[in-house]
PDB file of N, CA and C in Angstrom:
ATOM      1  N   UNK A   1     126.575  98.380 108.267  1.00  0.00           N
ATOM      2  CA  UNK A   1     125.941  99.614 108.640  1.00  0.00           C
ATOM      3  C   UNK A   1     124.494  99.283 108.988  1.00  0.00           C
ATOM      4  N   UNK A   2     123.886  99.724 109.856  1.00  0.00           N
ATOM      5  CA  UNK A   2     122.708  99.749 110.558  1.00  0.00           C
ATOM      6  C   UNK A   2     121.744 101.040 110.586  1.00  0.00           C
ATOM      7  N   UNK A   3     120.990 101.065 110.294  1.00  0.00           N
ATOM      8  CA  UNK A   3     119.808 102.042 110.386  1.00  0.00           C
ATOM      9  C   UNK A   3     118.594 101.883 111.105  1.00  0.00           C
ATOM     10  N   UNK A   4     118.033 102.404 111.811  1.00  0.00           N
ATOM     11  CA  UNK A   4     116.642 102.474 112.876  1.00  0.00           C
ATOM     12  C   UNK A   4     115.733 103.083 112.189  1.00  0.00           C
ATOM     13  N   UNK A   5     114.670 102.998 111.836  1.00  0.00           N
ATOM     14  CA  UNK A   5     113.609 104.362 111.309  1.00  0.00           C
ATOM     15  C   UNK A   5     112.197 104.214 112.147  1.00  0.00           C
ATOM     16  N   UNK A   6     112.177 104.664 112.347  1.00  0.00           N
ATOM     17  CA  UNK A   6     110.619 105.073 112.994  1.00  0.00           C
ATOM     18  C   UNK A   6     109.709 106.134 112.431  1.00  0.00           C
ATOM     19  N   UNK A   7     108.197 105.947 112.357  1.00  0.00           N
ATOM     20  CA  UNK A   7     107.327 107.148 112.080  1.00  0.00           C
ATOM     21  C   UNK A   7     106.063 107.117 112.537  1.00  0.00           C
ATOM     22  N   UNK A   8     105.623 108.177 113.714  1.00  0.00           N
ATOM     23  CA  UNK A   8     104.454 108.371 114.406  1.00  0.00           C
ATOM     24  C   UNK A   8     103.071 108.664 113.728  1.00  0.00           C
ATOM     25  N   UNK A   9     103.730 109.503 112.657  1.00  0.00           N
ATOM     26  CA  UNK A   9     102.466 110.169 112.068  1.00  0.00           C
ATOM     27  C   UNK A   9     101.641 109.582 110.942  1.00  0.00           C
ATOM     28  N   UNK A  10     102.667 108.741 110.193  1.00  0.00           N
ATOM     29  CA  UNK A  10     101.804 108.214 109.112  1.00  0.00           C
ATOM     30  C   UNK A  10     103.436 106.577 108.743  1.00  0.00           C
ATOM     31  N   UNK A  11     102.847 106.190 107.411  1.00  0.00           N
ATOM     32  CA  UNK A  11     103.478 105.314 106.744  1.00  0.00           C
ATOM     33  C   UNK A  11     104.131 106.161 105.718  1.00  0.00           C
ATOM     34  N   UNK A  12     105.732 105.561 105.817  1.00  0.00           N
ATOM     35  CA  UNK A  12     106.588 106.525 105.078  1.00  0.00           C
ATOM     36  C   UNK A  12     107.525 105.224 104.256  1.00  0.00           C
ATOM     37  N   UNK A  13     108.247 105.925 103.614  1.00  0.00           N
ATOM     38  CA  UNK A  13     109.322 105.081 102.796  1.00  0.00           C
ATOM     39  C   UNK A  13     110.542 105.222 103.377  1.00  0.00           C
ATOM     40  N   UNK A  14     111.933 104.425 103.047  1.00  0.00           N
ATOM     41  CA  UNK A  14     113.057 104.963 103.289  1.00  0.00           C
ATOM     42  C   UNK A  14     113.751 104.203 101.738  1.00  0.00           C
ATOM     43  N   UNK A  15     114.139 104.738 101.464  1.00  0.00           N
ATOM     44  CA  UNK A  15     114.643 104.897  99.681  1.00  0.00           C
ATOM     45  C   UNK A  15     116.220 104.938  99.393  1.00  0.00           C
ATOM     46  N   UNK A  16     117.180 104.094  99.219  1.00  0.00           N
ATOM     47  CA  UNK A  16     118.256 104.416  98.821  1.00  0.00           C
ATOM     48  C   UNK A  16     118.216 103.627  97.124  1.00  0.00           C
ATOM     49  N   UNK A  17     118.168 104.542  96.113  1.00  0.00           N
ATOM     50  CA  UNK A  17     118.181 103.526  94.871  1.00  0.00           C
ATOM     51  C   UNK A  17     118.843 103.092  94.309  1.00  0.00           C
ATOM     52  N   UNK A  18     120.411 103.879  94.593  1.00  0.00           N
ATOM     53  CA  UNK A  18     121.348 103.459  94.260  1.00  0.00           C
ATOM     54  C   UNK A  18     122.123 102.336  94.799  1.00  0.00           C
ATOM     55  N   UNK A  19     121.686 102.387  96.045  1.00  0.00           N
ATOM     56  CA  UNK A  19     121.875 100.769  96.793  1.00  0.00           C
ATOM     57  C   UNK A  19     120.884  99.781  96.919  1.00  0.00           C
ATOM     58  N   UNK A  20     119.700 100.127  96.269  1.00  0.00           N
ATOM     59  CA  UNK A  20     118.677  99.163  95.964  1.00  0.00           C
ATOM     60  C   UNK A  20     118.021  99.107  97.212  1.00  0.00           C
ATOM     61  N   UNK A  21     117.702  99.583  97.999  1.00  0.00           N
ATOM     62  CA  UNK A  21     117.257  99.645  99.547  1.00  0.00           C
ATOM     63  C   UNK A  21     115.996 100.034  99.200  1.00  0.00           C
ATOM     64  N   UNK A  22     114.601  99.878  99.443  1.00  0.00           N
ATOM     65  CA  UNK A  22     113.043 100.416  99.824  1.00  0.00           C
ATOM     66  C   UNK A  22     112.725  99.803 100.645  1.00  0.00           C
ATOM     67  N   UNK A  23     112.344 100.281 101.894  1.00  0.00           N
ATOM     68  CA  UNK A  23     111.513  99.378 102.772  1.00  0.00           C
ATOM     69  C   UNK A  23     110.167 100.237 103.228  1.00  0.00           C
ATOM     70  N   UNK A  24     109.417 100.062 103.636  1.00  0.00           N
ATOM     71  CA  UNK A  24     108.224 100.666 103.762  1.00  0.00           C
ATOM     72  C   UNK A  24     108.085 100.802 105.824  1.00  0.00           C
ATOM     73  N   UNK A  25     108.041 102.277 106.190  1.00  0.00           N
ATOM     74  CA  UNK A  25     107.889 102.224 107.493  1.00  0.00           C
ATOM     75  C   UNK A  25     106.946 102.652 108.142  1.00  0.00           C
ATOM     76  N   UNK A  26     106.100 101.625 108.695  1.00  0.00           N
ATOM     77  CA  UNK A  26     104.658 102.124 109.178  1.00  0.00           C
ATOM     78  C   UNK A  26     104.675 102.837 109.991  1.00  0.00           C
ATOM     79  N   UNK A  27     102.814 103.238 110.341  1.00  0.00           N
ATOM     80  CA  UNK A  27     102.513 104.416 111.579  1.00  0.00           C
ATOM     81  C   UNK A  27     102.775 104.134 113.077  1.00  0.00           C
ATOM     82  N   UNK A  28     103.000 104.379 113.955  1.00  0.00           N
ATOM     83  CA  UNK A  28     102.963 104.330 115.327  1.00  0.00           C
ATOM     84  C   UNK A  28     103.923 103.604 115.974  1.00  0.00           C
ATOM     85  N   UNK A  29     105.338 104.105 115.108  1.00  0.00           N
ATOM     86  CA  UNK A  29     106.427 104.125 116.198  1.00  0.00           C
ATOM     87  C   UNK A  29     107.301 102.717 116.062  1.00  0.00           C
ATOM     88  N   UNK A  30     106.724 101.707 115.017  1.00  0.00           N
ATOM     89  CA  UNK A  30     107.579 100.613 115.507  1.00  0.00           C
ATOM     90  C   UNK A  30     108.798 100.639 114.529  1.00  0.00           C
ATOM     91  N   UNK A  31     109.504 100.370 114.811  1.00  0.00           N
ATOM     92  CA  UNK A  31     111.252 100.314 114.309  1.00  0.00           C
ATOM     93  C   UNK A  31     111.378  99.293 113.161  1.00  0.00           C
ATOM     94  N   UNK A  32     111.914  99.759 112.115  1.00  0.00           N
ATOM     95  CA  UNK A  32     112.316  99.191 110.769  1.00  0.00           C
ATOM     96  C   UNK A  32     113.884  99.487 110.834  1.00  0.00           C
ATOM     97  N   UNK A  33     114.603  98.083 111.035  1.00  0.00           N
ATOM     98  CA  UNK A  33     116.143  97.901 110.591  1.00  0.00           C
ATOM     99  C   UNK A  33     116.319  97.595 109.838  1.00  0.00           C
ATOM    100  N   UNK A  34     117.228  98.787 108.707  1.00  0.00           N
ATOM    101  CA  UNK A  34     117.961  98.109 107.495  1.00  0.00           C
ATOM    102  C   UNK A  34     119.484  98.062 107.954  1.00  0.00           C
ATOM    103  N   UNK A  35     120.055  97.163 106.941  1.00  0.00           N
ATOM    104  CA  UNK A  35     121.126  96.865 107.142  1.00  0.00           C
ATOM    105  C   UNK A  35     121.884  96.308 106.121  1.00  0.00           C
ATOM    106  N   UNK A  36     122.930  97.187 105.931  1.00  0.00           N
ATOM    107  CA  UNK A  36     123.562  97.007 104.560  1.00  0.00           C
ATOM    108  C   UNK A  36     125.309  97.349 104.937  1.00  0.00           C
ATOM    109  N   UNK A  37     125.933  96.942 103.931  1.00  0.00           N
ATOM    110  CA  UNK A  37     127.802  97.301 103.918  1.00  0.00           C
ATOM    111  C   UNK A  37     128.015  98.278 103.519  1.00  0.00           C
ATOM    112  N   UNK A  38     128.343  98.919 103.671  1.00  0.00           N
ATOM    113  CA  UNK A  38     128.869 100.870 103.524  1.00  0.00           C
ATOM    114  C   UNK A  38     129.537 100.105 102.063  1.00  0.00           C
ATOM    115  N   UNK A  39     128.805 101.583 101.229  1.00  0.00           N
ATOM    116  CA  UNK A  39     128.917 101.153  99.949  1.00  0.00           C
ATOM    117  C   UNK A  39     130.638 102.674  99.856  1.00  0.00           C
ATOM    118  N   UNK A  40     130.672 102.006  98.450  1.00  0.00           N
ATOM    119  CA  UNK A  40     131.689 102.904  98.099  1.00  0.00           C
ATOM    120  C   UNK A  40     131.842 104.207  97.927  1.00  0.00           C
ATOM    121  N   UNK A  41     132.946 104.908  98.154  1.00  0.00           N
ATOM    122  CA  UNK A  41     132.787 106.640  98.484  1.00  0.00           C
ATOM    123  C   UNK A  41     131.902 107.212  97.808  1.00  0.00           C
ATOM    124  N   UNK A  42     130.918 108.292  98.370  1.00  0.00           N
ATOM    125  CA  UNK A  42     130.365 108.889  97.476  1.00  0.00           C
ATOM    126  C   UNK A  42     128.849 109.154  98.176  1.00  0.00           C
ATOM    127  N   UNK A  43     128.111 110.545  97.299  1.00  0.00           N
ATOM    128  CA  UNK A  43     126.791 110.465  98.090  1.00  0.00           C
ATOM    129  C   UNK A  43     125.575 109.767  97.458  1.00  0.00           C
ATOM    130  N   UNK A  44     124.842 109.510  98.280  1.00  0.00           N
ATOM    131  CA  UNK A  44     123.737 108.608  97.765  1.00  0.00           C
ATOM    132  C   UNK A  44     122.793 109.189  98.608  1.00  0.00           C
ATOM    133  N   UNK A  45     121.527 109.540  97.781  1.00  0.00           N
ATOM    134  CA  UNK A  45     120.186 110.344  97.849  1.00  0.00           C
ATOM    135  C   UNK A  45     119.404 109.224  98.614  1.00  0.00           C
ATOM    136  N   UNK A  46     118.344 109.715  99.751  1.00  0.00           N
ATOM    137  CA  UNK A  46     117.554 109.326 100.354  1.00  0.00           C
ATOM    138  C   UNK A  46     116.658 109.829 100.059  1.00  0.00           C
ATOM    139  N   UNK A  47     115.512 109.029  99.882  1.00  0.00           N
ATOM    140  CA  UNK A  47     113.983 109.964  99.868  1.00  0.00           C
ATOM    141  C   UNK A  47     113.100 108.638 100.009  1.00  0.00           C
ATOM    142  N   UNK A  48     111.922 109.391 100.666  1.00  0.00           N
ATOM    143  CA  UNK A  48     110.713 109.206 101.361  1.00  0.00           C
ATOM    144  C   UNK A  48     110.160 107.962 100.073  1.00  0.00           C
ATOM    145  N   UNK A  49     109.779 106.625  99.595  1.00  0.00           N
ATOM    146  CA  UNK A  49     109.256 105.964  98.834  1.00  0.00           C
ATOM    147  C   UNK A  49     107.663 105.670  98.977  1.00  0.00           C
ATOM    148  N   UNK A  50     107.265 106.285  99.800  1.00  0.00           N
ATOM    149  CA  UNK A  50     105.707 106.074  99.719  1.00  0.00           C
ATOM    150  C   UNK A  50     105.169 107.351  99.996  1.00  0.00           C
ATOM    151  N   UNK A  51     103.953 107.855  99.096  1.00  0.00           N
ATOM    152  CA  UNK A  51     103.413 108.762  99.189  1.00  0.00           C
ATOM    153  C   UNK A  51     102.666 109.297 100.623  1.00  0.00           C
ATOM    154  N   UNK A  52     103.119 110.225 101.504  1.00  0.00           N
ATOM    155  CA  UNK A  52     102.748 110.089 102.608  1.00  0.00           C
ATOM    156  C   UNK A  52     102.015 111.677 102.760  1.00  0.00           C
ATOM    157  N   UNK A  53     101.675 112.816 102.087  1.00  0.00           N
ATOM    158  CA  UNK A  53     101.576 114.062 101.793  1.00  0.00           C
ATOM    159  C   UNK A  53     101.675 115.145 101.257  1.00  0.00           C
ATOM    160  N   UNK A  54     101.250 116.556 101.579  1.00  0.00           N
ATOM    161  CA  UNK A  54     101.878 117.353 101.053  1.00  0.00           C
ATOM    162  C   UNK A  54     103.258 117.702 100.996  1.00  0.00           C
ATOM    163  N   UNK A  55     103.891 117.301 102.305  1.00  0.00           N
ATOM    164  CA  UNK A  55     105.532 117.517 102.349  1.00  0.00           C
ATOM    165  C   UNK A  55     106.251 116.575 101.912  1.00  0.00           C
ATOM    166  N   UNK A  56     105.572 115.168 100.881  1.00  0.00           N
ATOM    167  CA  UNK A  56     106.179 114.654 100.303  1.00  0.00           C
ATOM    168  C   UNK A  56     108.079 114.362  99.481  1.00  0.00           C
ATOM    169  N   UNK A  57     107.515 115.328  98.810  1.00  0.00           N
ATOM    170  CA  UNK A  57     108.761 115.892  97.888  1.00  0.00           C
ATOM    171  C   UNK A  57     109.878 116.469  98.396  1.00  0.00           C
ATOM    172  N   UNK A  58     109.707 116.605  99.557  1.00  0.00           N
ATOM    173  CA  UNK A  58     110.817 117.322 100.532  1.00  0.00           C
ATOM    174  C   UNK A  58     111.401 116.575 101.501  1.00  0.00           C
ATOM    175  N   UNK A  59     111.015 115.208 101.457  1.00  0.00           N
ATOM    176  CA  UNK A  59     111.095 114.541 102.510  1.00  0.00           C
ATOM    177  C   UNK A  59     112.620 113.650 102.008  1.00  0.00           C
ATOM    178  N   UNK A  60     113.692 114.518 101.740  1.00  0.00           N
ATOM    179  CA  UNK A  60     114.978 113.800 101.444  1.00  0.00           C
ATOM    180  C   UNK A  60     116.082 113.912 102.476  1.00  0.00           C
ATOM    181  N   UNK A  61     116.954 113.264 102.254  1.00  0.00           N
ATOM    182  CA  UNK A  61     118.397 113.382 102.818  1.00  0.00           C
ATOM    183  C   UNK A  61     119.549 112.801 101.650  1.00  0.00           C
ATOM    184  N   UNK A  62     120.921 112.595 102.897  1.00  0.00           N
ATOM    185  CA  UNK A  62     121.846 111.618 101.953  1.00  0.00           C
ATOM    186  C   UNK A  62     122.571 111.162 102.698  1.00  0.00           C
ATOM    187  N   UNK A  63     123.069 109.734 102.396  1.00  0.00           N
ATOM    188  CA  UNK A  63     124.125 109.567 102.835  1.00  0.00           C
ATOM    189  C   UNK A  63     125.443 109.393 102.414  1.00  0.00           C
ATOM    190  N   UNK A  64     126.363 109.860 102.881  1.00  0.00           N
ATOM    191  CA  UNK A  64     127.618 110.188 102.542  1.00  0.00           C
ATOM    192  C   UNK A  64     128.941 109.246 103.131  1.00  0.00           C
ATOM    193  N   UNK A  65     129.259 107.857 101.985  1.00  0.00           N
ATOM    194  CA  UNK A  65     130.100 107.334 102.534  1.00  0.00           C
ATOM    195  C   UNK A  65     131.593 107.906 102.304  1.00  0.00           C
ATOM    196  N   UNK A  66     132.665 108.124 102.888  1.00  0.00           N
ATOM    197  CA  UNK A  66     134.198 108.159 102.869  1.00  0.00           C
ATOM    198  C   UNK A  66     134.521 107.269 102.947  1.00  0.00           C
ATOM    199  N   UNK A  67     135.893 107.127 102.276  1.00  0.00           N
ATOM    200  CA  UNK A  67     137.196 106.213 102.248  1.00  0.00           C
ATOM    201  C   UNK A  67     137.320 106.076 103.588  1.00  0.00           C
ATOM    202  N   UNK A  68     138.117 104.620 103.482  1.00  0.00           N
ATOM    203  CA  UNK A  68     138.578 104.913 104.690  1.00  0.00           C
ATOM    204  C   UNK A  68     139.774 105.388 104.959  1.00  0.00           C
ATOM    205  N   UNK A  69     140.076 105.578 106.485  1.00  0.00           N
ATOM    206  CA  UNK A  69     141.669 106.220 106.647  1.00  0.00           C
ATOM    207  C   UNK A  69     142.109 105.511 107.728  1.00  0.00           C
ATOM    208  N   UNK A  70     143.528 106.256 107.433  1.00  0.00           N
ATOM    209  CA  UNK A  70     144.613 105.304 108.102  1.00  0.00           C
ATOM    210  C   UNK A  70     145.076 106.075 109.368  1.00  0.00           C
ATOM    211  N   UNK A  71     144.896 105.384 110.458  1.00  0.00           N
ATOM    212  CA  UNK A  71     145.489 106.796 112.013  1.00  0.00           C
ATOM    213  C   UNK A  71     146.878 105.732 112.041  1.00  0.00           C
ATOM    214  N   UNK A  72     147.685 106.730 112.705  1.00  0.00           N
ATOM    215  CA  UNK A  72     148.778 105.883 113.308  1.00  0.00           C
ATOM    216  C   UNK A  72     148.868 105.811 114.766  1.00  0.00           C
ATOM    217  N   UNK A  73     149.205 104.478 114.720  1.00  0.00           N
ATOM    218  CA  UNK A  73     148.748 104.351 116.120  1.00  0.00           C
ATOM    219  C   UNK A  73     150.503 103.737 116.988  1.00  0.00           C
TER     220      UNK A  73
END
């Protein structure tokens, strides 16, 4: 699995802790790739790891891996 992050406005975090992921993503646009193996089913919390403001604390997501499945082909 592959991820892009970018941030114009300031230096931000990208945080997965349960997969041990922090990387730190600086100001003005240049691209931070993480890259990791799709972990096992289930959600896992994203949030912002460096203090970047007032909208700090809000600055979450998640990601949500599934099983996989079977098509017939």
């Amino acid at each position: 699995m592959r991820v892009v992050i970018r941030s114009t406005d300031g230096v931000h975090g990208f945080s997965i802790r349960k997969l041990k992921i922090d990387v730190q993503v600086p100001k003005g646009g240049s691209p931070v790739t993480v890259e990791f193996t799709a972990p096992p089913a289930g959600r896992y919390e994203i949030a912002c790891s460096e203090f970047c403001g007032s909208g700090h604390g809000q600055m979450k997501a998640a990601l949500v891996s599934v099983a996989p499945t079977q098509t017939s082909r």
